[in-house]
PDB file of N, CA and C in Angstrom:
ATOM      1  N   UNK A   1       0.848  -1.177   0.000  1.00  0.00           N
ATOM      2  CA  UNK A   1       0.000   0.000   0.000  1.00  0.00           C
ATOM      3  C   UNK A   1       0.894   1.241   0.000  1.00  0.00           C
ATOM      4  N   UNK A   2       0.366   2.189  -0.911  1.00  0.00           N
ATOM      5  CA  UNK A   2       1.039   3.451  -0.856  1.00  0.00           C
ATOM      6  C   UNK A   2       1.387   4.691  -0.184  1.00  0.00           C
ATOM      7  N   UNK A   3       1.419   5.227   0.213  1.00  0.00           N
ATOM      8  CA  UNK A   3       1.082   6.216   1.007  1.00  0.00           C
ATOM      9  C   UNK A   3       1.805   7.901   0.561  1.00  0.00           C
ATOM     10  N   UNK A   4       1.293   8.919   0.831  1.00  0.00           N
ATOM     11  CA  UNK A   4       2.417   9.687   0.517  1.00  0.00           C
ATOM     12  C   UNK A   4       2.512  10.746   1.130  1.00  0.00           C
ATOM     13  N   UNK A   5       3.335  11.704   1.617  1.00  0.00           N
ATOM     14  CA  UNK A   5       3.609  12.476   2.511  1.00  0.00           C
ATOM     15  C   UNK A   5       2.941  13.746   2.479  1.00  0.00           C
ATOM     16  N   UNK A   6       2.297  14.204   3.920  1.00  0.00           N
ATOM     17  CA  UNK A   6       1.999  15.509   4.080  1.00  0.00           C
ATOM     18  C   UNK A   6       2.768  16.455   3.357  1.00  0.00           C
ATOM     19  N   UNK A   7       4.004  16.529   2.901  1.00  0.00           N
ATOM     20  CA  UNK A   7       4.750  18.013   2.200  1.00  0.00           C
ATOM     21  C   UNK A   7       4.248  17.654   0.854  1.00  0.00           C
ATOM     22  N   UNK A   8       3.941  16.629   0.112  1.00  0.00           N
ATOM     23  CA  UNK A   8       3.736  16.547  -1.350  1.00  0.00           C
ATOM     24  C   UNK A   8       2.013  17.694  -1.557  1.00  0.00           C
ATOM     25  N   UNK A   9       1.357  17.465  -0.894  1.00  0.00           N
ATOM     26  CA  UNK A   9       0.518  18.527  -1.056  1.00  0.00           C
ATOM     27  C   UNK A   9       0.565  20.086  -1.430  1.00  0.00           C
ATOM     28  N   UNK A  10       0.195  20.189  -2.344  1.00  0.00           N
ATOM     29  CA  UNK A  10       0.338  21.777  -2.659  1.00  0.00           C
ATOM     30  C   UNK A  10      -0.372  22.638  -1.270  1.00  0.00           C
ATOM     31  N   UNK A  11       0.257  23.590  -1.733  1.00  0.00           N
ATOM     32  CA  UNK A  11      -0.909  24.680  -0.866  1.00  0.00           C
ATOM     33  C   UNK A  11      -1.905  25.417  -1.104  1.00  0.00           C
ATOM     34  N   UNK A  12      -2.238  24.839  -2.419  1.00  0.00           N
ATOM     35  CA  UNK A  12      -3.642  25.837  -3.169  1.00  0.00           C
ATOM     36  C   UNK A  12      -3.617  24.904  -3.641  1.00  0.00           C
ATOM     37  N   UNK A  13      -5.212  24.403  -4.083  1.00  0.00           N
ATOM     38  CA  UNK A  13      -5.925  23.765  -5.064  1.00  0.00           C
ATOM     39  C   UNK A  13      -6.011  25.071  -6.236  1.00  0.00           C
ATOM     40  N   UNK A  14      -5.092  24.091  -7.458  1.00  0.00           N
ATOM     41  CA  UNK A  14      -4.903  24.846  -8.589  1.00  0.00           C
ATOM     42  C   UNK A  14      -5.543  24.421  -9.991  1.00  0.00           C
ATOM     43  N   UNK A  15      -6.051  24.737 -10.761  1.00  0.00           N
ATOM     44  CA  UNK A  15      -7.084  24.649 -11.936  1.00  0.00           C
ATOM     45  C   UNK A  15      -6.011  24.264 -13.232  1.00  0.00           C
ATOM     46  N   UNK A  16      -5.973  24.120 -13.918  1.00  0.00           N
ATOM     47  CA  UNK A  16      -5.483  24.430 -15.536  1.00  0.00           C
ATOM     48  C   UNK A  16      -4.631  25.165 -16.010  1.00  0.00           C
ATOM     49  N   UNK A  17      -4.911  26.670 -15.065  1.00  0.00           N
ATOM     50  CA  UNK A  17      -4.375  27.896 -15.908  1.00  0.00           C
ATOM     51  C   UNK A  17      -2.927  28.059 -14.667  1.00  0.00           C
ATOM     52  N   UNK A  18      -3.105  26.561 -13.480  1.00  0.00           N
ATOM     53  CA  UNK A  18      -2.282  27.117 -12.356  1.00  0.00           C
ATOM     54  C   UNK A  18      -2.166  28.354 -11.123  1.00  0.00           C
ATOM     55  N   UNK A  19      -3.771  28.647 -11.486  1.00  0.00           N
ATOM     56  CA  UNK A  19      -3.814  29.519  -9.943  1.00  0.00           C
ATOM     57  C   UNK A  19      -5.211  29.387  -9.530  1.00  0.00           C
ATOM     58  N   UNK A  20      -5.104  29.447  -8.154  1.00  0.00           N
ATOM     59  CA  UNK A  20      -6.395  29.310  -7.208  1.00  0.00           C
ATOM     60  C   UNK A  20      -7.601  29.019  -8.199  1.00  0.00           C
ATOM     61  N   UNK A  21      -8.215  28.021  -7.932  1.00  0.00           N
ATOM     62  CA  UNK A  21      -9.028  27.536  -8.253  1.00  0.00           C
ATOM     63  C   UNK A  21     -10.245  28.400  -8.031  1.00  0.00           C
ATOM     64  N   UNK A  22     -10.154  28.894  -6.802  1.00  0.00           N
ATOM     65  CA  UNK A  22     -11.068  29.984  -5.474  1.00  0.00           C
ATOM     66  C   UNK A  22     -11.300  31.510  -6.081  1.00  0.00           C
ATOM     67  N   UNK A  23     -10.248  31.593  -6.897  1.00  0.00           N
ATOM     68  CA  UNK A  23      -9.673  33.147  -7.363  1.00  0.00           C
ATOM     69  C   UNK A  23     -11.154  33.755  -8.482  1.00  0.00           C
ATOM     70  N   UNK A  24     -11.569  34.857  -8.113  1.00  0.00           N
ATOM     71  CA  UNK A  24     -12.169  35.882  -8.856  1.00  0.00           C
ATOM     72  C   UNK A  24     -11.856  36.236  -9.690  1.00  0.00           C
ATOM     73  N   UNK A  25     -11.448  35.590 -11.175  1.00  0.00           N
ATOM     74  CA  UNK A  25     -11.136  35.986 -12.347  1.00  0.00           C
ATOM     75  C   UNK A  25     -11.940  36.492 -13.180  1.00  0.00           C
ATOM     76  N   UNK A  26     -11.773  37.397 -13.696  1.00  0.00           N
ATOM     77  CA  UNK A  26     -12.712  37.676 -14.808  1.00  0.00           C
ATOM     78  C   UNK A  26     -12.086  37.352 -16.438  1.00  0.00           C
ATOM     79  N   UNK A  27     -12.869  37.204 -16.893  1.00  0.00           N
ATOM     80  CA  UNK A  27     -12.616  36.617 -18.492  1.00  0.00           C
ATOM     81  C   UNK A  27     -13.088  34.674 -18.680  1.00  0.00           C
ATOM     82  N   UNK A  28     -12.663  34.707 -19.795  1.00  0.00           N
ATOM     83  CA  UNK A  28     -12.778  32.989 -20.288  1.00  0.00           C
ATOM     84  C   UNK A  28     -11.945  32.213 -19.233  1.00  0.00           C
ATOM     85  N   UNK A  29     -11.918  32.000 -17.805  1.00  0.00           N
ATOM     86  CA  UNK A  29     -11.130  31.422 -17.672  1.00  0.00           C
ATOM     87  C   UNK A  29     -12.096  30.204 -16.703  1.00  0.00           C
ATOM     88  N   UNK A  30     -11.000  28.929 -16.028  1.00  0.00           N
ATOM     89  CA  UNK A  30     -11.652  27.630 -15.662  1.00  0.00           C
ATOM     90  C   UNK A  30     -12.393  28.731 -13.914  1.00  0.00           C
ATOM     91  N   UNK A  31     -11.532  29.584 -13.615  1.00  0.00           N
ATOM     92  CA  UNK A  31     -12.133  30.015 -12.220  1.00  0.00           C
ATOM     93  C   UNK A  31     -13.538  30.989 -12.457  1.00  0.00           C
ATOM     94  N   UNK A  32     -13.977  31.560 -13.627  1.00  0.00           N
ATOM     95  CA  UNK A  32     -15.144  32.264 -14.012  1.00  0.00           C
ATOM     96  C   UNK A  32     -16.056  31.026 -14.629  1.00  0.00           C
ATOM     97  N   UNK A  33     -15.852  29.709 -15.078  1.00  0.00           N
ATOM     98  CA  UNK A  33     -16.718  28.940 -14.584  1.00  0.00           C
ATOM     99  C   UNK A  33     -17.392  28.186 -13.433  1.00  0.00           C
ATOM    100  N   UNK A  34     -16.319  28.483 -12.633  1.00  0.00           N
ATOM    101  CA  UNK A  34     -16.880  27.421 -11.362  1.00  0.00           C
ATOM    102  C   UNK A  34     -17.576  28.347 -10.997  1.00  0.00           C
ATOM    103  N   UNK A  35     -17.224  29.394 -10.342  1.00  0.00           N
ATOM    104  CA  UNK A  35     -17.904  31.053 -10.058  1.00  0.00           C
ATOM    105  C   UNK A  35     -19.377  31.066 -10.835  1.00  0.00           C
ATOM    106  N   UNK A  36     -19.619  31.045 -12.170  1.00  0.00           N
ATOM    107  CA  UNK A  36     -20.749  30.450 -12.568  1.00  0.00           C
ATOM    108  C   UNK A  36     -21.577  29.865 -12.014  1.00  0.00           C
ATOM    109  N   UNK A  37     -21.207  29.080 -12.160  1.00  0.00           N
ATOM    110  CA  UNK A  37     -21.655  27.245 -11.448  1.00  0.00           C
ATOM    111  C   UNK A  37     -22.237  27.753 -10.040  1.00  0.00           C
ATOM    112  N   UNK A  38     -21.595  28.074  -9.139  1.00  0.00           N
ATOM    113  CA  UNK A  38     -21.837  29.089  -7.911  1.00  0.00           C
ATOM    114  C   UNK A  38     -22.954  29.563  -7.608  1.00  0.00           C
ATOM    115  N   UNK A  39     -22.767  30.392  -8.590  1.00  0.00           N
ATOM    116  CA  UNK A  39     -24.211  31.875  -8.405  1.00  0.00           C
ATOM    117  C   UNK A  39     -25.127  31.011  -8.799  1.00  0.00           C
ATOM    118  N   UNK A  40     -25.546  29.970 -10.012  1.00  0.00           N
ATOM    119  CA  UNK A  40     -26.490  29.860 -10.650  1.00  0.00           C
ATOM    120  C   UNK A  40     -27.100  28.628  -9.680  1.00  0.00           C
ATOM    121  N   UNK A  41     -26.531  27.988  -9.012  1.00  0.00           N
ATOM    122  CA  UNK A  41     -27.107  27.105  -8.331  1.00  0.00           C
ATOM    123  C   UNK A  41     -27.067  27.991  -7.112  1.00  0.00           C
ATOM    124  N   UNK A  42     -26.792  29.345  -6.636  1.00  0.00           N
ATOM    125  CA  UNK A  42     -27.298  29.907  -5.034  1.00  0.00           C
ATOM    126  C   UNK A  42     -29.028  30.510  -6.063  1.00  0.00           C
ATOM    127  N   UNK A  43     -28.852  30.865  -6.897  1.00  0.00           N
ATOM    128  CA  UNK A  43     -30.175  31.248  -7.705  1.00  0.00           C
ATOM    129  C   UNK A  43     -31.121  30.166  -8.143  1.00  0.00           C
ATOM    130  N   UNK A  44     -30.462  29.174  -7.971  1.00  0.00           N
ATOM    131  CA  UNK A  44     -31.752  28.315  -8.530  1.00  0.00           C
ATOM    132  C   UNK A  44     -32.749  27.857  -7.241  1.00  0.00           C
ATOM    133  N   UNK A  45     -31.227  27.922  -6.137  1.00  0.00           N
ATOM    134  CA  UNK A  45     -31.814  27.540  -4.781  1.00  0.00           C
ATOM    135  C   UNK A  45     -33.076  28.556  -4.641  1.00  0.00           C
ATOM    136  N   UNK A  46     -32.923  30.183  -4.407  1.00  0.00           N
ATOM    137  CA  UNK A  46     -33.106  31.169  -4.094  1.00  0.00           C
ATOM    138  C   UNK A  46     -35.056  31.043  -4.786  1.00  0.00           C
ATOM    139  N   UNK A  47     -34.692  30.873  -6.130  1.00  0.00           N
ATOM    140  CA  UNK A  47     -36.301  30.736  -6.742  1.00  0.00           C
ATOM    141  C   UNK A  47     -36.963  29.305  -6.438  1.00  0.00           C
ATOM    142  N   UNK A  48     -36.455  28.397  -6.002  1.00  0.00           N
ATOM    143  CA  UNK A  48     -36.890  27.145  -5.055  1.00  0.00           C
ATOM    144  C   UNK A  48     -37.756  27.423  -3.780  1.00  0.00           C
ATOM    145  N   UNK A  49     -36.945  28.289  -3.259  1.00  0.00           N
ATOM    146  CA  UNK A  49     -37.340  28.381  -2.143  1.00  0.00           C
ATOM    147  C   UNK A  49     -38.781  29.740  -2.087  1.00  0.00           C
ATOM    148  N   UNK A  50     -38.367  30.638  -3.069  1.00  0.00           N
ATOM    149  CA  UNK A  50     -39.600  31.411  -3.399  1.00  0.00           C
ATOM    150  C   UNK A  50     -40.753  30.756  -3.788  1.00  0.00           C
ATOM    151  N   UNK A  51     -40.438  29.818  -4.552  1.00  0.00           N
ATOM    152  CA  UNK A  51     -41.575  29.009  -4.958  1.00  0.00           C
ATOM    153  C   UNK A  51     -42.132  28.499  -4.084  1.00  0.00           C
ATOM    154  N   UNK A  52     -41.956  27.779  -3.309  1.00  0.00           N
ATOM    155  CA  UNK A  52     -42.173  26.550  -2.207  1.00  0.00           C
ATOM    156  C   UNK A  52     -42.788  27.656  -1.073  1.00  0.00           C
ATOM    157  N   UNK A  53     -42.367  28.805  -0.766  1.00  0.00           N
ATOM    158  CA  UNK A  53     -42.827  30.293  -0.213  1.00  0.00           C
ATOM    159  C   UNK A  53     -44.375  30.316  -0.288  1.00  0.00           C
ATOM    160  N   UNK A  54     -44.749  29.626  -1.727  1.00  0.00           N
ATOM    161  CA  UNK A  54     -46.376  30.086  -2.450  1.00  0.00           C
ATOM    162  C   UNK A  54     -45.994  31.094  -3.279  1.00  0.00           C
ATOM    163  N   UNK A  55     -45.097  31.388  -3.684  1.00  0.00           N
ATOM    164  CA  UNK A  55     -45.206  33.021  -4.332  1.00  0.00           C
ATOM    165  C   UNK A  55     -44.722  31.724  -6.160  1.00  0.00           C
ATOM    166  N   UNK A  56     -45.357  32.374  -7.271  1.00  0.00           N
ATOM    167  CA  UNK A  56     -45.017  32.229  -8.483  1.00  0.00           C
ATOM    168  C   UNK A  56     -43.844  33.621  -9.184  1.00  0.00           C
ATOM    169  N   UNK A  57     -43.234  33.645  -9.613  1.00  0.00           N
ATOM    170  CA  UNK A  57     -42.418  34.688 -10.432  1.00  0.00           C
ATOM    171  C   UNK A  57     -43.518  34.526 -11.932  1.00  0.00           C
ATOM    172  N   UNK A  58     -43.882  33.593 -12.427  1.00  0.00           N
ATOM    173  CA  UNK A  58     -44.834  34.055 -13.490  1.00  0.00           C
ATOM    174  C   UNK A  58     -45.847  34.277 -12.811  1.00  0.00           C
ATOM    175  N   UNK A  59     -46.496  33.552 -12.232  1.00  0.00           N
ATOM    176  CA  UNK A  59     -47.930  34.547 -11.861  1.00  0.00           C
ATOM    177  C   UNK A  59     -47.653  35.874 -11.700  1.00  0.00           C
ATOM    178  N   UNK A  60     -46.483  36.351 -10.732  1.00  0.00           N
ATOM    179  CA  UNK A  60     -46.546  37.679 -10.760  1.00  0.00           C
ATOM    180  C   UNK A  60     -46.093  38.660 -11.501  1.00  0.00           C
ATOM    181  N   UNK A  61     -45.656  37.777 -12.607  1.00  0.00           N
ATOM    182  CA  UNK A  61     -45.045  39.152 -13.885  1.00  0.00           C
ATOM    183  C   UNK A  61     -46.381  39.061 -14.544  1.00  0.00           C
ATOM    184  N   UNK A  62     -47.881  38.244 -14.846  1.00  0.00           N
ATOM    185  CA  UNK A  62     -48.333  38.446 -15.309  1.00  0.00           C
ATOM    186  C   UNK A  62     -49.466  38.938 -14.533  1.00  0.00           C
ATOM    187  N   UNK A  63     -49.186  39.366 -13.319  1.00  0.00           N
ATOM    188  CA  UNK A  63     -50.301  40.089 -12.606  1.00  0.00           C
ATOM    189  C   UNK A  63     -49.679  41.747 -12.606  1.00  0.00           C
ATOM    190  N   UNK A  64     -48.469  41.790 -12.773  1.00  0.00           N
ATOM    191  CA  UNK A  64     -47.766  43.184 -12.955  1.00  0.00           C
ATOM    192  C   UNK A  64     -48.389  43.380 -14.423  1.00  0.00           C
ATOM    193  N   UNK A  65     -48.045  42.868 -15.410  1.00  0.00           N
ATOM    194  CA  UNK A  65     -48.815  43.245 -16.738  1.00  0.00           C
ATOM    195  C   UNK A  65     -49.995  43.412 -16.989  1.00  0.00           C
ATOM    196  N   UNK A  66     -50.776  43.468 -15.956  1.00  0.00           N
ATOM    197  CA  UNK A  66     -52.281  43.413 -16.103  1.00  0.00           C
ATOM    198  C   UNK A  66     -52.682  44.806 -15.807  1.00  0.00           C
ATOM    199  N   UNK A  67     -51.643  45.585 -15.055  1.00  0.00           N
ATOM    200  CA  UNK A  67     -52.360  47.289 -14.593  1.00  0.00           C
ATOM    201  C   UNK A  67     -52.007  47.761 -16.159  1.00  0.00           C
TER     202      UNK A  67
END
């Protein structure tokens, strides 16, 4: 069995481009997808939970269009 030593570990989990995985990049890069990935699932949560609330987002854009 293998094993391998606490120092072989980096100290940042690093992506593709070789920096922080974690890092706030802006542009085409692998850290502005995960960041993506992120927001769109705290938003999908966010209208889940509105929903489940009783509240519709279409019912109420089409009760706003009605004045």
């Amino acid at each position: 069995m293998e094993t391998r030593s606490s120092s072989n570990v980096p100290p940042v989990a690093t992506e593709y481009n070789g920096v922080d995985r974690n890092a706030f990049l802006f542009g085409w890069t692998p850290q502005a997808e995960i960041w993506n990935g992120r927001l769109a699932a705290i938003g999908f949560l966010a209208y889940l939970l509105w929903d489940l609330a009783g509240y519709s987002v279409l019912r109420d854009v089409l009760h706003l269009m009605s004045y």
